[in-house]
PDB file of N, CA and C in Angstrom:
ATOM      1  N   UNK A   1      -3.289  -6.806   9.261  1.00  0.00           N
ATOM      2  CA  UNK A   1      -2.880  -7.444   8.019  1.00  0.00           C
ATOM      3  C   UNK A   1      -2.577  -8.914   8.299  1.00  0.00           C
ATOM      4  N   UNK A   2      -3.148  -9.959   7.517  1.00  0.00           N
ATOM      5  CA  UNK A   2      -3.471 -11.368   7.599  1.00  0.00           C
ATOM      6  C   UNK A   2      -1.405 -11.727   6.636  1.00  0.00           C
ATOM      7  N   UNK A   3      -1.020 -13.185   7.500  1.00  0.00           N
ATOM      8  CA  UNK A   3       0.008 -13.091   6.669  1.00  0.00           C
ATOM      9  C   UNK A   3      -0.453 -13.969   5.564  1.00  0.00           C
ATOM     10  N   UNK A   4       0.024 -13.724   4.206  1.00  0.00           N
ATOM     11  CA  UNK A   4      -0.214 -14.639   3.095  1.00  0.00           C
ATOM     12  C   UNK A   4       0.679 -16.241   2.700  1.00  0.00           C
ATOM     13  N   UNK A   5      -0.284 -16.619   2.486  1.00  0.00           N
ATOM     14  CA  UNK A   5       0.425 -18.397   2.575  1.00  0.00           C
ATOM     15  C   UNK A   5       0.699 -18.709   1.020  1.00  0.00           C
ATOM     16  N   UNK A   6       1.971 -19.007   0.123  1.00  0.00           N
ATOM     17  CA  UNK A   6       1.818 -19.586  -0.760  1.00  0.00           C
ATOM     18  C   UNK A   6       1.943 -20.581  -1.039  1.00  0.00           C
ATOM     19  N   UNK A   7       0.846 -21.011  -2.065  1.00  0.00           N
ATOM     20  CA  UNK A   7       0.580 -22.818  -2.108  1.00  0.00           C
ATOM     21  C   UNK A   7       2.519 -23.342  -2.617  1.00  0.00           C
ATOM     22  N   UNK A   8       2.450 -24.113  -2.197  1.00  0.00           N
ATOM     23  CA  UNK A   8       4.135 -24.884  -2.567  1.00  0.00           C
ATOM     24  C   UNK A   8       4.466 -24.232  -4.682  1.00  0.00           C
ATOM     25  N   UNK A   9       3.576 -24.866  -5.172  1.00  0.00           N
ATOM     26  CA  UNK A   9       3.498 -24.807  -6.466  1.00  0.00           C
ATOM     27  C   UNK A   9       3.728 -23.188  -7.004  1.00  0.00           C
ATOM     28  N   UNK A  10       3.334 -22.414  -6.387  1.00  0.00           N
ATOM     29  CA  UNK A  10       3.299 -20.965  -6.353  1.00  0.00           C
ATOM     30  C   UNK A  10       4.720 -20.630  -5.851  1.00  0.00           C
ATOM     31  N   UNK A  11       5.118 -20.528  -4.653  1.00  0.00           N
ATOM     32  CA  UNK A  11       6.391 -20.281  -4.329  1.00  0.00           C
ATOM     33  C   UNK A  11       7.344 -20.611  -5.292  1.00  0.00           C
ATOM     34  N   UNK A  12       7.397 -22.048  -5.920  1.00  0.00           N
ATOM     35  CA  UNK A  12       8.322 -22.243  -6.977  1.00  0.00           C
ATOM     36  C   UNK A  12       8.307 -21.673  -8.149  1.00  0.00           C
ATOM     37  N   UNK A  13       6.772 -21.556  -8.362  1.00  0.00           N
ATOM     38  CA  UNK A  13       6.519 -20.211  -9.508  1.00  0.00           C
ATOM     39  C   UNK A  13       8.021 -19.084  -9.536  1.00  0.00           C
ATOM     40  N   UNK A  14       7.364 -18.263  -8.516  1.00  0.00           N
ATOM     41  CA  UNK A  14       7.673 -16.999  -7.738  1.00  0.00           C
ATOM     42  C   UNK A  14       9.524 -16.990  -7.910  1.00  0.00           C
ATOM     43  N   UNK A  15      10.114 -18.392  -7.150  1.00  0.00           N
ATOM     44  CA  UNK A  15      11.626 -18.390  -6.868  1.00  0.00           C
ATOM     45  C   UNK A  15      12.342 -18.453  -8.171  1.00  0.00           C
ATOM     46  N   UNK A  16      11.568 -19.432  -9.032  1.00  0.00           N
ATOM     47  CA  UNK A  16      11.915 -19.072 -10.534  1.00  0.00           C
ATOM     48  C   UNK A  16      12.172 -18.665 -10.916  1.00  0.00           C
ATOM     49  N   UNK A  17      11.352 -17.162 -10.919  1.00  0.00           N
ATOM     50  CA  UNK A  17      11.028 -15.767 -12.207  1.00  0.00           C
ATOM     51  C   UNK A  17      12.396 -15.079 -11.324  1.00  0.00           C
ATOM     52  N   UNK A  18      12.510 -15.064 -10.143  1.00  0.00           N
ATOM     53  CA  UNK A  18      13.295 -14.315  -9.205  1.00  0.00           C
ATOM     54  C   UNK A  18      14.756 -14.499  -9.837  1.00  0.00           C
ATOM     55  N   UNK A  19      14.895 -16.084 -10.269  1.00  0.00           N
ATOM     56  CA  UNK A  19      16.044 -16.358 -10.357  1.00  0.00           C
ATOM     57  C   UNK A  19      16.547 -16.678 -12.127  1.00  0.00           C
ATOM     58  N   UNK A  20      15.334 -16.751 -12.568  1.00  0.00           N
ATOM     59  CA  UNK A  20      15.473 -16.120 -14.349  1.00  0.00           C
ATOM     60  C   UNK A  20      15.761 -14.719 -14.827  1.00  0.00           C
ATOM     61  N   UNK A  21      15.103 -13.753 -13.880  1.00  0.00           N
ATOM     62  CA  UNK A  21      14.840 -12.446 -14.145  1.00  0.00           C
ATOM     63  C   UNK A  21      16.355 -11.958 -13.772  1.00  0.00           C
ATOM     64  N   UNK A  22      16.953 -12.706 -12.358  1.00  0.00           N
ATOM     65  CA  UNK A  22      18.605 -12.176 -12.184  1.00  0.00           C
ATOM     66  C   UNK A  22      19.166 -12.508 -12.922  1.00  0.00           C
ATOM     67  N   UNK A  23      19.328 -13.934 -13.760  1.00  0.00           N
ATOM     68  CA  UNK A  23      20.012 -14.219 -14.563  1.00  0.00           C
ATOM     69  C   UNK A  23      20.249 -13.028 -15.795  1.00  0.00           C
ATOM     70  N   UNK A  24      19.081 -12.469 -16.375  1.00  0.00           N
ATOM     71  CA  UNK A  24      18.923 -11.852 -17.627  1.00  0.00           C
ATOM     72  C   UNK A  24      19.854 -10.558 -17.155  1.00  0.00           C
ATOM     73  N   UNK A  25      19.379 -10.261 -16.006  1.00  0.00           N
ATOM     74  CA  UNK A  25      20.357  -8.652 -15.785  1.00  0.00           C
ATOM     75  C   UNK A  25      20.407  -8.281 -14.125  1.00  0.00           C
ATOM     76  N   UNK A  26      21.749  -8.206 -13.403  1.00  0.00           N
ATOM     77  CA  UNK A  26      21.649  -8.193 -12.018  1.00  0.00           C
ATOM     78  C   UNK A  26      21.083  -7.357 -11.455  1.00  0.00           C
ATOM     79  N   UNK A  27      20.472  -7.690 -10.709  1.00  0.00           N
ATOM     80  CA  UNK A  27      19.355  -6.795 -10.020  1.00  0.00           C
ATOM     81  C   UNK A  27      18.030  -6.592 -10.077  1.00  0.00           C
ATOM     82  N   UNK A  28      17.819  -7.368 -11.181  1.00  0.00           N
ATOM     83  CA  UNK A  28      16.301  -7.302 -11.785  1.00  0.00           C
ATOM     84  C   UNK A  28      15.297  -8.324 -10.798  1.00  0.00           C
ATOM     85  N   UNK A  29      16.230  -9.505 -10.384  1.00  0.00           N
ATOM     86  CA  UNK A  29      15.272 -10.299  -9.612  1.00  0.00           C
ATOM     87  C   UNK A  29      14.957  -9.823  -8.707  1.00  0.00           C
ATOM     88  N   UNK A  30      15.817  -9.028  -7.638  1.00  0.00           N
ATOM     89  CA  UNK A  30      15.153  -8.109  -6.485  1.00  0.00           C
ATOM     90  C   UNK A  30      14.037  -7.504  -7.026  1.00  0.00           C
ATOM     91  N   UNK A  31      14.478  -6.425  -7.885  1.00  0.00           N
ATOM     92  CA  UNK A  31      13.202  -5.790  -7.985  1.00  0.00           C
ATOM     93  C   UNK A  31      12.083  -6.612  -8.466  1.00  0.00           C
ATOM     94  N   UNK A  32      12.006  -7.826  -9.229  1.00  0.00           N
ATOM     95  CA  UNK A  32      10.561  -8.444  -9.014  1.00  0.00           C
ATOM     96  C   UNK A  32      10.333  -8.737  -7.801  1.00  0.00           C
ATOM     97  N   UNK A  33      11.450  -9.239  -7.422  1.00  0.00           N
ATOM     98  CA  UNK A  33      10.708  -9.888  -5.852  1.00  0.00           C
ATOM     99  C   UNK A  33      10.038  -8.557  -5.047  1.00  0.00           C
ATOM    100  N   UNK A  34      10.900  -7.481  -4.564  1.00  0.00           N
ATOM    101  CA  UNK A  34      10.000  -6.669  -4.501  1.00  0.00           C
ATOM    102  C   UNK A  34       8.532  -6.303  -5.077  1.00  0.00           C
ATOM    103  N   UNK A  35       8.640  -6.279  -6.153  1.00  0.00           N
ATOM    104  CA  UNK A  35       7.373  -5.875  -6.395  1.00  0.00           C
ATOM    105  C   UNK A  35       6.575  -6.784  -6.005  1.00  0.00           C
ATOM    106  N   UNK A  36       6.175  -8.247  -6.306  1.00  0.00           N
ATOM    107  CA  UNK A  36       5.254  -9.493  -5.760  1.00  0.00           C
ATOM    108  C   UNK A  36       5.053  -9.302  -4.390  1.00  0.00           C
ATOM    109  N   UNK A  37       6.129  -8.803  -3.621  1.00  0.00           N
ATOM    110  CA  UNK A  37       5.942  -8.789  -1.914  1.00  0.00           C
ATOM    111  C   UNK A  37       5.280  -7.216  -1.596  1.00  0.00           C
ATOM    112  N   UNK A  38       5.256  -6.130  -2.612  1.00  0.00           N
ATOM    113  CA  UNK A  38       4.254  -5.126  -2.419  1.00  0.00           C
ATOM    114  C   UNK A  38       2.901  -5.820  -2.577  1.00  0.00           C
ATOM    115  N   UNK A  39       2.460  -6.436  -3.923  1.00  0.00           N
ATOM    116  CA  UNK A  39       1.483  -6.668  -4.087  1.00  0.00           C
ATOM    117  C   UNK A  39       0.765  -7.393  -2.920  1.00  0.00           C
ATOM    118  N   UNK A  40       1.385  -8.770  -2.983  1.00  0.00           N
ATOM    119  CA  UNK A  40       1.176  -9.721  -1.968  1.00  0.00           C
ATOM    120  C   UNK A  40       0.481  -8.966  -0.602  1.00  0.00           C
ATOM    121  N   UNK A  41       1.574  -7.875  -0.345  1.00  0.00           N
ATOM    122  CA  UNK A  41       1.389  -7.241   0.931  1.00  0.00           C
ATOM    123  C   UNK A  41      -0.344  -6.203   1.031  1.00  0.00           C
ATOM    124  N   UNK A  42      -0.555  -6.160  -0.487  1.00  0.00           N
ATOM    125  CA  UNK A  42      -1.678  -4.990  -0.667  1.00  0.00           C
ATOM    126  C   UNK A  42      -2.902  -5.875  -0.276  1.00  0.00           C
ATOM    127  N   UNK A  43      -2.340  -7.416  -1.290  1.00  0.00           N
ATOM    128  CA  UNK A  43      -3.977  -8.346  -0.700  1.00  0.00           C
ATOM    129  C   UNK A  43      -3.815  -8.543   0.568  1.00  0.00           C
ATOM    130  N   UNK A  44      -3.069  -8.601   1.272  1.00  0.00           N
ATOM    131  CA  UNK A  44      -3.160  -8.633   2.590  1.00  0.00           C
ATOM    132  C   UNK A  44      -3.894  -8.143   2.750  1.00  0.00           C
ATOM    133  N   UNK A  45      -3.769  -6.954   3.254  1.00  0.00           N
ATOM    134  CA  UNK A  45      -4.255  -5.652   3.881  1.00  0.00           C
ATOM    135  C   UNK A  45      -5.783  -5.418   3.299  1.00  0.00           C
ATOM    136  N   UNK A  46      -5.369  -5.630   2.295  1.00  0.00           N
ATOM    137  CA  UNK A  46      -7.299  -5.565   1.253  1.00  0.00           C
ATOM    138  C   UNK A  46      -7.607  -6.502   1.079  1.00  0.00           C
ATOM    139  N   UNK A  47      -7.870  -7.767   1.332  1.00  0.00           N
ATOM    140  CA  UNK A  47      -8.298  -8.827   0.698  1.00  0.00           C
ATOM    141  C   UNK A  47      -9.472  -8.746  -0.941  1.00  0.00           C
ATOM    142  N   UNK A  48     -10.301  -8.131  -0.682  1.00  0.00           N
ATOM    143  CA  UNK A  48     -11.225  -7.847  -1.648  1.00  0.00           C
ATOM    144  C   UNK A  48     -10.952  -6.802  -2.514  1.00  0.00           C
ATOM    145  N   UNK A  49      -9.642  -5.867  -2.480  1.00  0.00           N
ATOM    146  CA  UNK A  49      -9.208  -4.893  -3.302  1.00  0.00           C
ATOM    147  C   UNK A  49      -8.803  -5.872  -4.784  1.00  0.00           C
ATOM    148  N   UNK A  50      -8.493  -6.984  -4.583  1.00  0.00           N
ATOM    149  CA  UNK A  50      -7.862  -7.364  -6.504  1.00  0.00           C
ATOM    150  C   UNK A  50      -9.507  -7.735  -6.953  1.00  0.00           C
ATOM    151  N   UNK A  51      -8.854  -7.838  -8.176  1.00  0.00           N
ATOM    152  CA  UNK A  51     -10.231  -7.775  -9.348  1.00  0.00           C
ATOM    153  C   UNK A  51     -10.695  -9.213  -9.210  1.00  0.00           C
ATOM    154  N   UNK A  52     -11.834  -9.790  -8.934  1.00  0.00           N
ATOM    155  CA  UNK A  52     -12.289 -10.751  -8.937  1.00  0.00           C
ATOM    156  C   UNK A  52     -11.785 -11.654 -10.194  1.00  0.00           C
ATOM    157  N   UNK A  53     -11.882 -12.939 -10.178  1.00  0.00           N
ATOM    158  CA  UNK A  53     -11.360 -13.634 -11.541  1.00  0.00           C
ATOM    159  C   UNK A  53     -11.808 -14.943 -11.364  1.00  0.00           C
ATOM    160  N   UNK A  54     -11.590 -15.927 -11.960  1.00  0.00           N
ATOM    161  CA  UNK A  54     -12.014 -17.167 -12.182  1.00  0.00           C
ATOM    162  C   UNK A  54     -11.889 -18.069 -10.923  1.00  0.00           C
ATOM    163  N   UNK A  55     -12.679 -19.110 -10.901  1.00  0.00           N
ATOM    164  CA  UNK A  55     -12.326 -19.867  -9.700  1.00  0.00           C
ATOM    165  C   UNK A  55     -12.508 -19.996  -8.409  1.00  0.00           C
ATOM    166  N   UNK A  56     -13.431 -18.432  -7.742  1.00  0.00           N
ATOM    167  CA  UNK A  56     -13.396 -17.176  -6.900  1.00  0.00           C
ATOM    168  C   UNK A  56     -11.936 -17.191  -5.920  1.00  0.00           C
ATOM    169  N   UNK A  57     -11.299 -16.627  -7.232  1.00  0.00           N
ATOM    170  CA  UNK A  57     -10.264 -16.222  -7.140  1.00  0.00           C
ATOM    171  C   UNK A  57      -9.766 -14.492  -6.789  1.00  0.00           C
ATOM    172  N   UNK A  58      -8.597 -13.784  -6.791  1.00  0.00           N
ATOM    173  CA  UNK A  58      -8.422 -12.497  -7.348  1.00  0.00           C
ATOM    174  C   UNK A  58      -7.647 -12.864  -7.663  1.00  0.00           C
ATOM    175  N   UNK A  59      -7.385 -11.284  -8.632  1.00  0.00           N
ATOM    176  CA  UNK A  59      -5.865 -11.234  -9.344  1.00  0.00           C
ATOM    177  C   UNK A  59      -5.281  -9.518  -8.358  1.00  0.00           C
ATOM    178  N   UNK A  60      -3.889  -9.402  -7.733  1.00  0.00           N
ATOM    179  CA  UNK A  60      -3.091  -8.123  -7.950  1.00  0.00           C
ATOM    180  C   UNK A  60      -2.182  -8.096  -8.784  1.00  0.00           C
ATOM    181  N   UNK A  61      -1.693  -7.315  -9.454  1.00  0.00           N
ATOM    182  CA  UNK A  61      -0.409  -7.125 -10.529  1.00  0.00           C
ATOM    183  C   UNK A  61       0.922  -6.576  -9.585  1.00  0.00           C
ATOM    184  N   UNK A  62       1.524  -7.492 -10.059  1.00  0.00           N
ATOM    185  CA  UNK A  62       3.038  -6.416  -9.626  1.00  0.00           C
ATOM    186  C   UNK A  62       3.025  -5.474 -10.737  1.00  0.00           C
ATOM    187  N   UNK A  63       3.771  -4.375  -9.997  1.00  0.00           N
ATOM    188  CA  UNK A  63       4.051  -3.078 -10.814  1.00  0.00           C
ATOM    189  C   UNK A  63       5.790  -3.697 -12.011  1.00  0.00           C
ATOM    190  N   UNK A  64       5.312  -3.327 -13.123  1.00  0.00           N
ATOM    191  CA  UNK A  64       6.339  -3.070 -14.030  1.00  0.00           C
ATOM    192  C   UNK A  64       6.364  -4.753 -14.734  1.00  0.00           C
ATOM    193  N   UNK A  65       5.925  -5.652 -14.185  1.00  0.00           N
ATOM    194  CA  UNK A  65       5.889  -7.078 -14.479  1.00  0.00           C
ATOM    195  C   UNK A  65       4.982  -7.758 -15.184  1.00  0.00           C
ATOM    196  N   UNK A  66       4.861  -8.551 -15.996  1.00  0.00           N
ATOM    197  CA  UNK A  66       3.783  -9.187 -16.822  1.00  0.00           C
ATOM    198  C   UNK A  66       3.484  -9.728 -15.988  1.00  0.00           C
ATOM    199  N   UNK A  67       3.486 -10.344 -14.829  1.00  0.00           N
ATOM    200  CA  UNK A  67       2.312 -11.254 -14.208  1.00  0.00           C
ATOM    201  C   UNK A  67       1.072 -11.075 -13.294  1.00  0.00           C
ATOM    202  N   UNK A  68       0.750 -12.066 -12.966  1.00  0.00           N
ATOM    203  CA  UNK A  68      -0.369 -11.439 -12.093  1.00  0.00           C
ATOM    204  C   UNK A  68      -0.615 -12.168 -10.777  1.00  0.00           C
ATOM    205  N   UNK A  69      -0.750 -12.085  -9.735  1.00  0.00           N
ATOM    206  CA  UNK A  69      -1.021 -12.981  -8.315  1.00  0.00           C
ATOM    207  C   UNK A  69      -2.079 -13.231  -8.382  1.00  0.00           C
ATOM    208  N   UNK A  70      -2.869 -14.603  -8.205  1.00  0.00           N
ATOM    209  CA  UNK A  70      -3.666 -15.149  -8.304  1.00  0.00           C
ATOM    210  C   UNK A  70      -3.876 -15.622  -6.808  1.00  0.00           C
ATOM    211  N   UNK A  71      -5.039 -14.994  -6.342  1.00  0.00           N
ATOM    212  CA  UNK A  71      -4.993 -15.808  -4.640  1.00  0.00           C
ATOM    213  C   UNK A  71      -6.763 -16.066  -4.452  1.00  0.00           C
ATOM    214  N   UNK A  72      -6.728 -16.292  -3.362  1.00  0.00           N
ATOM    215  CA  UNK A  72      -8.022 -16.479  -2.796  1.00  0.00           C
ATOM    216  C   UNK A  72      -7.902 -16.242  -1.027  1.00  0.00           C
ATOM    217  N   UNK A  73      -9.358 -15.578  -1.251  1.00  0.00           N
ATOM    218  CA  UNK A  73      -9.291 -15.207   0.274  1.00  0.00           C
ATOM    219  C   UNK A  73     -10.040 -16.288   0.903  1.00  0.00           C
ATOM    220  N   UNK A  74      -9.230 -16.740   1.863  1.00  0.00           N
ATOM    221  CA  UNK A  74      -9.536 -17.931   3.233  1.00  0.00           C
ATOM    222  C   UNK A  74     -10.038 -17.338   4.153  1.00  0.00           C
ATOM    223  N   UNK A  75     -10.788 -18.172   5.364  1.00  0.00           N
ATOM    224  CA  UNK A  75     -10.739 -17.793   6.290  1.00  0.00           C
ATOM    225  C   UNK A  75      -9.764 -17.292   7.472  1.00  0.00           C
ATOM    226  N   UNK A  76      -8.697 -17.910   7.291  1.00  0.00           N
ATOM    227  CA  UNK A  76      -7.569 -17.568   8.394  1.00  0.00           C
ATOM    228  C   UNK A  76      -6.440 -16.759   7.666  1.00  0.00           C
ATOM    229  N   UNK A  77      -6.560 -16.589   6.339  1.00  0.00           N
ATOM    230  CA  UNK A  77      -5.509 -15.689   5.724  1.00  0.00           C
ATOM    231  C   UNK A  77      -5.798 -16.084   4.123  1.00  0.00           C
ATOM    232  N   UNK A  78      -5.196 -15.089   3.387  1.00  0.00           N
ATOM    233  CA  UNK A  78      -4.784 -15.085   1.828  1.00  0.00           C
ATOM    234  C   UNK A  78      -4.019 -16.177   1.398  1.00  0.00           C
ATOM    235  N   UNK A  79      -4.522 -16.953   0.222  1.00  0.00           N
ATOM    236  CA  UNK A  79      -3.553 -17.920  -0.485  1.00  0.00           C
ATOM    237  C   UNK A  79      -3.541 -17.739  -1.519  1.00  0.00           C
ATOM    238  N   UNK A  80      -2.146 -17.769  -1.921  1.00  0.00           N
ATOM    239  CA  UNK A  80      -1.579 -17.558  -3.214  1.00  0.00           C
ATOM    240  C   UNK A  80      -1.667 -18.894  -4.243  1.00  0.00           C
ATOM    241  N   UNK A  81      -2.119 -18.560  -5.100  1.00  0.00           N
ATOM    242  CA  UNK A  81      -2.345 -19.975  -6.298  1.00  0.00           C
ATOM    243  C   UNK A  81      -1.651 -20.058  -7.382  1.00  0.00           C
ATOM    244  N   UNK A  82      -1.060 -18.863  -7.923  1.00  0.00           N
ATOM    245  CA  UNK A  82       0.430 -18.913  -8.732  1.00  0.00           C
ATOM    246  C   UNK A  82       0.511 -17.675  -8.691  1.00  0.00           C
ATOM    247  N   UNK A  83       1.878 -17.219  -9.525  1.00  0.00           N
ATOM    248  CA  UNK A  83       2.513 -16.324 -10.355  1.00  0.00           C
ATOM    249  C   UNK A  83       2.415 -16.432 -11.420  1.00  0.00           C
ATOM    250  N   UNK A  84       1.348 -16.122 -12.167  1.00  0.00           N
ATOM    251  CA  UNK A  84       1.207 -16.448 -13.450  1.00  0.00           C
ATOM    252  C   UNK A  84       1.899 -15.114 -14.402  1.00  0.00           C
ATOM    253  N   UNK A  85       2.600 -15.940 -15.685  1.00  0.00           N
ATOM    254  CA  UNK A  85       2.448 -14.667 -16.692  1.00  0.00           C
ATOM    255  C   UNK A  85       1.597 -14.632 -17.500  1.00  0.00           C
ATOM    256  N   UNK A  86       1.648 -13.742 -17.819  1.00  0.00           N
ATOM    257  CA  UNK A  86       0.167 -13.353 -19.082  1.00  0.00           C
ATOM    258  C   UNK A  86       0.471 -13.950 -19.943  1.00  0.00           C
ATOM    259  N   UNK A  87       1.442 -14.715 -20.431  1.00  0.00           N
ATOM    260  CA  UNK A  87       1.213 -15.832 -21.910  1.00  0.00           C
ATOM    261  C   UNK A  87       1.330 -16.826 -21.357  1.00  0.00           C
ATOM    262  N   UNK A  88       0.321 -17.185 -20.162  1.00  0.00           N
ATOM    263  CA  UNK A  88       0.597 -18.349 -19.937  1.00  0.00           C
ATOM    264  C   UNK A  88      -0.906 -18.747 -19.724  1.00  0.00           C
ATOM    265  N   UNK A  89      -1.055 -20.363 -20.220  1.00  0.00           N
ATOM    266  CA  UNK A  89      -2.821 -20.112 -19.925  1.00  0.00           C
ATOM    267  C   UNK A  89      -3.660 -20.152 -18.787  1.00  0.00           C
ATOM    268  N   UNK A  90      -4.572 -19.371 -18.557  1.00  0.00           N
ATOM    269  CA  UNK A  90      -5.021 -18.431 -17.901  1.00  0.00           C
ATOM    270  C   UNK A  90      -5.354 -19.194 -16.733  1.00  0.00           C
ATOM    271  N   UNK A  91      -5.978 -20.391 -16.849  1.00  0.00           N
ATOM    272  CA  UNK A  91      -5.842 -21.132 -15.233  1.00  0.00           C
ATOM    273  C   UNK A  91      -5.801 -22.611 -15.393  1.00  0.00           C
ATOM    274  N   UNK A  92      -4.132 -22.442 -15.559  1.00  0.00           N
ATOM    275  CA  UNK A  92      -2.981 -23.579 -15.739  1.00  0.00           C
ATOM    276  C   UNK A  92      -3.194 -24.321 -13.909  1.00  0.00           C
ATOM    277  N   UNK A  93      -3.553 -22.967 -12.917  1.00  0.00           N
ATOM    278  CA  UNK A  93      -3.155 -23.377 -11.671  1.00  0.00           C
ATOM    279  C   UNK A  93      -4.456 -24.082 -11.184  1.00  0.00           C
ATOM    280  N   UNK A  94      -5.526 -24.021 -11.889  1.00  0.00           N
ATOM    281  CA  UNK A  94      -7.064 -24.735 -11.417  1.00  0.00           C
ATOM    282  C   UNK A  94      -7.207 -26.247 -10.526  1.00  0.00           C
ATOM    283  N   UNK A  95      -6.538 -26.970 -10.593  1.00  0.00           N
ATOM    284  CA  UNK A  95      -5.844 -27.974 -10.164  1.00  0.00           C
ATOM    285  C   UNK A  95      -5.872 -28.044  -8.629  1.00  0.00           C
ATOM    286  N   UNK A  96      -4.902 -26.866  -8.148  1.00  0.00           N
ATOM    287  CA  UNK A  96      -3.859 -26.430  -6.970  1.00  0.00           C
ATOM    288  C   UNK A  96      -5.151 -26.531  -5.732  1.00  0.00           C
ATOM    289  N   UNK A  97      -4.472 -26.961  -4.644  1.00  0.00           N
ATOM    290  CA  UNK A  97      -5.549 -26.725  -3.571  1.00  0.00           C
ATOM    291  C   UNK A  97      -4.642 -26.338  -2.423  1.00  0.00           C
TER     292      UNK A  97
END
């Protein structure tokens, strides 16, 4: 299993939702964070398991969460390109390198 790199812009995504989602109700940000670090952990391991998507990109979903991980597979490991939510437009992160 390759470790996954997230682009700067992504991480702040990510620390965000972590720290909006605790705000709303304690405990909730763990469990996103958990879930993103299952996912995260699945493209690892699979690189080509998420659904292909724009950009030649993938997407994995965290479980129970509106968003979606947006990465791309590198040569030396997985990079993460945001945490997107689903009302958000769809590749806000196109930009990111």
């Amino acid at each position: 299993m390759k470790p996954v790199r997230f682009l700067e812009e992504a991480q702040e995504e990510f620390l965000a939702q972590v720290t909006y989602y605790e705000e709303q109700q304690k405990g909730l940000g763990g469990r996103f964070s958990q879930s993103v670090e299952m996912a995260t952990a699945l493209a690892s391991a699979h690189p080509k398991l998420g659904s292909p998507w724009k950009l030649r990109t993938r997407r994995v979903f965290p479980k129970d969460f509106p968003f979606s991980i947006v990465y791309r597979i590198e040569p030396t490991e997985p990079v993460v390109f945001a945490i997107a939510h689903f009302r958000r437009r769809p590749t806000y992160w196109r930009h990111r390198r």
